[in-house]
N, C-alpha and C. Protein backbone atom coordinates (compact mmCIF):
# COMPACT_ATOMS: atom_id res chain seq x y z
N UNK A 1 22.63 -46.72 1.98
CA UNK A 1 21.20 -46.70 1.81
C UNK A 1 20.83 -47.49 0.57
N UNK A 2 19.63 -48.59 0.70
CA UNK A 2 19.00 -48.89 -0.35
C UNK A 2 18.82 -48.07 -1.53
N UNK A 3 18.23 -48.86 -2.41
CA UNK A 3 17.97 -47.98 -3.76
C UNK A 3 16.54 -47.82 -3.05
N UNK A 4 15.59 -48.79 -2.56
CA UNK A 4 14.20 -48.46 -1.65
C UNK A 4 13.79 -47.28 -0.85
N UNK A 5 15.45 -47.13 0.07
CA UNK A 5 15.29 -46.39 0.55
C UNK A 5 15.40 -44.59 0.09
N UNK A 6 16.31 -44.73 -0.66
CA UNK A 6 16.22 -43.54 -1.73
C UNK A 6 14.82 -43.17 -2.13
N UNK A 7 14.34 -44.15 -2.84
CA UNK A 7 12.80 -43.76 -3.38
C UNK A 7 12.15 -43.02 -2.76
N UNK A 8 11.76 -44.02 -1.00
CA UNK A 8 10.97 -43.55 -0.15
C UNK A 8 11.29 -42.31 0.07
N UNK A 9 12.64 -41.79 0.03
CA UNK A 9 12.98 -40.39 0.89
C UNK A 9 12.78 -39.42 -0.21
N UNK A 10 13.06 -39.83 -1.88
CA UNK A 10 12.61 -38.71 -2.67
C UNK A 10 11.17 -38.51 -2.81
N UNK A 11 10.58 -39.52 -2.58
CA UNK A 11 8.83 -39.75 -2.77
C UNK A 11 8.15 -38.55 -1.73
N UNK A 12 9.29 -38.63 0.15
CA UNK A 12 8.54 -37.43 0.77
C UNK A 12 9.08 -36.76 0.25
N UNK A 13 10.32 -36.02 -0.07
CA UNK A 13 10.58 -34.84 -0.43
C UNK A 13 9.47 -34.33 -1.62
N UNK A 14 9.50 -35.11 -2.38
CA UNK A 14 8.66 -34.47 -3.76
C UNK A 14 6.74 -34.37 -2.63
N UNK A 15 6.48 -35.26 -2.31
CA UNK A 15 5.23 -35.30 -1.21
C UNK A 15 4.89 -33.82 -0.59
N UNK A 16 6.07 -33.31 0.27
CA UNK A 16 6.12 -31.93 0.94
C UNK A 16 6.00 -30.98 0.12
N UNK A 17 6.79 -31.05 -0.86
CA UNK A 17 6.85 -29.74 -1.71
C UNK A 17 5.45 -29.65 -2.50
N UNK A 18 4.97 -30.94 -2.77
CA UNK A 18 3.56 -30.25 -3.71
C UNK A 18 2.67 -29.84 -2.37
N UNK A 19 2.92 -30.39 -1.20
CA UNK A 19 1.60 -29.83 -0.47
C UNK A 19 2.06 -28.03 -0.11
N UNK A 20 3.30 -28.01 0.42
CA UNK A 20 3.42 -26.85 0.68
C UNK A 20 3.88 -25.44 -0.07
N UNK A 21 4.22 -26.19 -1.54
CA UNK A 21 4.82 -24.91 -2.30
C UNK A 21 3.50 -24.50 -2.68
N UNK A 22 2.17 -24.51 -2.85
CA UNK A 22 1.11 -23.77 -3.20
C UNK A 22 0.81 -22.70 -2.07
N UNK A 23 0.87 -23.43 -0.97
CA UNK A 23 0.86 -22.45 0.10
C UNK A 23 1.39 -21.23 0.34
N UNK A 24 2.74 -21.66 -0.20
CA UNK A 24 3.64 -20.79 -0.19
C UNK A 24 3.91 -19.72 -1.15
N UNK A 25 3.24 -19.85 -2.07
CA UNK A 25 2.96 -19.10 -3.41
C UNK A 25 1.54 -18.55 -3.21
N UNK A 26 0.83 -17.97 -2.20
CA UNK A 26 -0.56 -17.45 -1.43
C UNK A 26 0.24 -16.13 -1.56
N UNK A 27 -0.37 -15.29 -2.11
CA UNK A 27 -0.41 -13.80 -2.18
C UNK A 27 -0.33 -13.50 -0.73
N UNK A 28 0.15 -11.81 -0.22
CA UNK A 28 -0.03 -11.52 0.88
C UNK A 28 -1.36 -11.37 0.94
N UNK A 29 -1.30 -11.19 2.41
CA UNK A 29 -2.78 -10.42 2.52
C UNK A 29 -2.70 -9.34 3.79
N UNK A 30 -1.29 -8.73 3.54
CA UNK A 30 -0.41 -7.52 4.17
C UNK A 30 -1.86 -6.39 3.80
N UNK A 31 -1.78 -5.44 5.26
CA UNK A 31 -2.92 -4.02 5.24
C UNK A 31 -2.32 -3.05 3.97
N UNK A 32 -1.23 -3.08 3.41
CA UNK A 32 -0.50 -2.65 1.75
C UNK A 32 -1.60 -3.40 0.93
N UNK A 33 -2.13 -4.48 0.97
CA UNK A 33 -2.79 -4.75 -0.29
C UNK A 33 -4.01 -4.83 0.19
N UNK A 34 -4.52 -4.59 1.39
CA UNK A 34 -6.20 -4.35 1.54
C UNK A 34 -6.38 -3.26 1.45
N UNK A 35 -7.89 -2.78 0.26
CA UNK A 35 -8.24 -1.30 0.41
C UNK A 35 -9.09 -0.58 1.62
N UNK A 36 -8.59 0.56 1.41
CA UNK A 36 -9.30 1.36 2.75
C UNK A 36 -10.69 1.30 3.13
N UNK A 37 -10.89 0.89 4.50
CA UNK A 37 -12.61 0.59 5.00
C UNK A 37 -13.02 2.39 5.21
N UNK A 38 -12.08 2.76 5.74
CA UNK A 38 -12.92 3.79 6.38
C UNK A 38 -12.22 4.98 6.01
N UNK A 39 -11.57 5.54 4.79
CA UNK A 39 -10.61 6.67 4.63
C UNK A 39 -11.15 7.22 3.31
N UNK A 40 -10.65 8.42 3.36
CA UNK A 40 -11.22 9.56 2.11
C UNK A 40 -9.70 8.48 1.09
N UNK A 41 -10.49 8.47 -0.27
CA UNK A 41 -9.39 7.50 -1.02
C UNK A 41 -9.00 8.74 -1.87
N UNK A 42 -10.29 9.43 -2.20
CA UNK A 42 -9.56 10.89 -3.59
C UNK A 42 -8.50 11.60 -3.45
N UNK A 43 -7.48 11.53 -4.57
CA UNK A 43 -6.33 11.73 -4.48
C UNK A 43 -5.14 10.89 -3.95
N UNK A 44 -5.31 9.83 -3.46
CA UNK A 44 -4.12 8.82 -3.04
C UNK A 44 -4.36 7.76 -4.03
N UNK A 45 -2.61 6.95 -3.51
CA UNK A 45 -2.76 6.18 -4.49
C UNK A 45 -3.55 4.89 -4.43
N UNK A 46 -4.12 4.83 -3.60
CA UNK A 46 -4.57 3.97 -3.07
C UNK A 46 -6.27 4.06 -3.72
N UNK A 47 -6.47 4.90 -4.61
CA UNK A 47 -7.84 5.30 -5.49
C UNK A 47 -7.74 4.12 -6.85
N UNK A 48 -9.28 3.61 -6.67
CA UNK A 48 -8.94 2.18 -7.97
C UNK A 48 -9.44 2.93 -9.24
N UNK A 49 -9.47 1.89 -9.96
CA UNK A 49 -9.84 2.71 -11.38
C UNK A 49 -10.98 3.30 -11.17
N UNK A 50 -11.85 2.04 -10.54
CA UNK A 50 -13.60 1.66 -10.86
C UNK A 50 -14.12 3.60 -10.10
N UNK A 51 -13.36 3.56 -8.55
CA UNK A 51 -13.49 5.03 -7.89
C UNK A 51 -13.05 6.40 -8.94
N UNK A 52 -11.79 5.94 -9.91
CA UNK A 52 -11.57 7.30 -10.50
C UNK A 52 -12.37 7.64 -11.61
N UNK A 53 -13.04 6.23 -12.40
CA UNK A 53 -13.86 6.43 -13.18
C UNK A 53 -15.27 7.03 -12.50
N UNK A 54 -15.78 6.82 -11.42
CA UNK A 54 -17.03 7.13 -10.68
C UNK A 54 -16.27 8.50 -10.59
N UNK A 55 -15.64 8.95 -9.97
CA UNK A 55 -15.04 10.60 -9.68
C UNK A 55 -15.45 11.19 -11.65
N UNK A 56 -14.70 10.87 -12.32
CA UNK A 56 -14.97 11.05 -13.62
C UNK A 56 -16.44 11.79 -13.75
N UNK A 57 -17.16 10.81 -13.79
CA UNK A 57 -18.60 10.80 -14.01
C UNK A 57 -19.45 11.92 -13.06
N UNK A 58 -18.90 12.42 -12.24
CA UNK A 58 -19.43 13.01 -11.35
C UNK A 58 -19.22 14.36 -11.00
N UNK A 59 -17.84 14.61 -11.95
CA UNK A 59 -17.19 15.82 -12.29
C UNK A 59 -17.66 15.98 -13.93
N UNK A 60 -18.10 15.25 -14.51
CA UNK A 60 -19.01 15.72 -15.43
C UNK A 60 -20.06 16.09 -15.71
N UNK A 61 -21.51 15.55 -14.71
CA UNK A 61 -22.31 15.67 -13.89
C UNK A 61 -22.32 17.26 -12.88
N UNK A 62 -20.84 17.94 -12.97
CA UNK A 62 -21.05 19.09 -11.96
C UNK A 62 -20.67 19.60 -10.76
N UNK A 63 -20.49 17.83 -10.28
CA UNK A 63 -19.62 17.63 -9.04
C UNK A 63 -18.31 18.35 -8.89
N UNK A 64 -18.10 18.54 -7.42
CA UNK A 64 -16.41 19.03 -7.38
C UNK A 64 -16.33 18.81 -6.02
N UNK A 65 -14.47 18.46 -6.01
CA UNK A 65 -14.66 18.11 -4.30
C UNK A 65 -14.68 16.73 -4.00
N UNK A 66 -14.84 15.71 -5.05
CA UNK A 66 -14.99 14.61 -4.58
C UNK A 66 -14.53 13.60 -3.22
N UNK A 67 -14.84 13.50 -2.56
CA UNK A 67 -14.12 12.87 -1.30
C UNK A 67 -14.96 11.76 -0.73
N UNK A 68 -14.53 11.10 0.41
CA UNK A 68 -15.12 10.45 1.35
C UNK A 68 -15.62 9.31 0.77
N UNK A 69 -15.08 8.23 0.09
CA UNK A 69 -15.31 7.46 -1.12
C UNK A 69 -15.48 5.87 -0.08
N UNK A 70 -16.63 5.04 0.12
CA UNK A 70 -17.03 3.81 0.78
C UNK A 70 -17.76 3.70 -0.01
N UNK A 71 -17.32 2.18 0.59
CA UNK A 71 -18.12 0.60 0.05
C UNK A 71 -19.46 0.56 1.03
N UNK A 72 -20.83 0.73 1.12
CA UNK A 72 -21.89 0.49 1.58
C UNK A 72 -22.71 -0.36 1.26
N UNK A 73 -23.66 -0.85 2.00
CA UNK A 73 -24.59 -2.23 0.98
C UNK A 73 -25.48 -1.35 0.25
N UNK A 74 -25.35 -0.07 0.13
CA UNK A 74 -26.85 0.88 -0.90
C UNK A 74 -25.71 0.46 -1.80
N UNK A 75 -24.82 0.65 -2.13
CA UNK A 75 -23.88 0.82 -3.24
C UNK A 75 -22.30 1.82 -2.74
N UNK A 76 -21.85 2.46 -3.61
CA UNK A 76 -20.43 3.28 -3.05
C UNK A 76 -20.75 4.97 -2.61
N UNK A 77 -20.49 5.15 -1.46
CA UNK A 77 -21.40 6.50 -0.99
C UNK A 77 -19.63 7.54 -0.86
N UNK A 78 -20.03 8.62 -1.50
CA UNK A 78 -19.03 9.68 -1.61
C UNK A 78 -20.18 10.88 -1.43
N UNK A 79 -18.80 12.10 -0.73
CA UNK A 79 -19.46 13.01 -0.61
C UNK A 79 -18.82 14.08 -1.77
N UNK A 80 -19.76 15.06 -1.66
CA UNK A 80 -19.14 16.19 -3.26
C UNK A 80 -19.73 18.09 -2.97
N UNK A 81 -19.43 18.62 -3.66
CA UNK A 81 -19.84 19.69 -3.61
C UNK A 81 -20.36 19.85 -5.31
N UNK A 82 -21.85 20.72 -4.79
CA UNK A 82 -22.02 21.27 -6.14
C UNK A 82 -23.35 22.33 -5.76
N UNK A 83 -22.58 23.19 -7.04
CA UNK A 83 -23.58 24.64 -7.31
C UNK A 83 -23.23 25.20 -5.42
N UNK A 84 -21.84 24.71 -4.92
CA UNK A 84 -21.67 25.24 -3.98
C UNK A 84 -21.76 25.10 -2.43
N UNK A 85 -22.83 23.85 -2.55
CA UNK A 85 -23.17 23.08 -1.36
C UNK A 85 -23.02 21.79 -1.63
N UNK A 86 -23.04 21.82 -0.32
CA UNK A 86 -22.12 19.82 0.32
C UNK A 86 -23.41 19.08 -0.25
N UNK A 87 -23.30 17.84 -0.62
CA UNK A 87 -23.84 16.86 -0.76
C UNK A 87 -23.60 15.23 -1.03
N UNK A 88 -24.40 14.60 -0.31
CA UNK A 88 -24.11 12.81 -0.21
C UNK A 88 -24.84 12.35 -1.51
N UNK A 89 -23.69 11.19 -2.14
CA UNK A 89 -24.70 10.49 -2.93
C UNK A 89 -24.09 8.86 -3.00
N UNK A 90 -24.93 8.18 -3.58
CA UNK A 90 -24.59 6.83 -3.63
C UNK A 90 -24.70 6.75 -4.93
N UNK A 91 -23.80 5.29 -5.40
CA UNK A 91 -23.46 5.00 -7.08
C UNK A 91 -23.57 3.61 -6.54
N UNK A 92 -24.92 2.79 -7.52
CA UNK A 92 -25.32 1.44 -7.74
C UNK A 92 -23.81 0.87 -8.31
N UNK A 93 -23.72 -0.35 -8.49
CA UNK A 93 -23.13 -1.32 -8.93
C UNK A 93 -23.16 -1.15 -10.88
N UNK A 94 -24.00 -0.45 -11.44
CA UNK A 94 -24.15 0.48 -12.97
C UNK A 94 -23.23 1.33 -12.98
N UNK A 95 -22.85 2.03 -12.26
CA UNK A 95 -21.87 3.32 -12.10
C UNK A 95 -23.40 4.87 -12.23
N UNK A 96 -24.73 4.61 -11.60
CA UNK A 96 -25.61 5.21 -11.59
C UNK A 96 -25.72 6.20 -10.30
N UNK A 97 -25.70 7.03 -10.16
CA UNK A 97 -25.68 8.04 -8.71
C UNK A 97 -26.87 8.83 -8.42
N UNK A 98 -27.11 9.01 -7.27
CA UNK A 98 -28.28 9.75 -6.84
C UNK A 98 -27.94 10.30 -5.50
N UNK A 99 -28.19 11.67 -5.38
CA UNK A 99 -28.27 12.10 -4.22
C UNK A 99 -28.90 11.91 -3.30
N UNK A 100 -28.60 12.08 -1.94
CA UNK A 100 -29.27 11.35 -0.79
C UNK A 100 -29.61 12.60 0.32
């Protein structure tokens, strides 16, 4: 083989690898690293900070029971108990809650 031809053949090799080693370095996007659409998250590990800090706030507030924790377009809707009875509330994008 040429010295030309050498070039050409390291030129694709190096060619392939920049197009495809980025690709290949793409995070999964395995159902392990998507969070839950439709599942009670309180208590698994699968609970993010932003949810344990909102649980936080809400057990200081009075709440107990926290469960049933979604993403909604009002904001994040969980359900709770307090003073004994069930109740729905939603938490703005502030970490602000109101019963519903």
């Amino acid at each position: 083989m040429s010295i030309m031809s050498w070039r050409v053949a390291a030129y694709a090799v190096a060619s392939f690898l920049v197009i495809t080693l980025p690709a290949l370095a793409q995070p999964s996007t395995t159902s392990s690293t998507r969070p839950p659409t439709d599942e009670s998250t309180t208590g698994s590990s699968q609970t993010s900070v932003a949810d344990q800090e909102l649980i936080r706030k809400l057990e200081e507030a009075g709440y107990t029971q926290v469960r049933d924790i979604k993403s909604t377009a009002e904001g994040i809707s969980v359900r709770a108990t307090k003073d004994g009875k069930e109740v729905s509330l939603v938490a703005d994008s502030s970490g602000k809650f109101q019963e519903r």
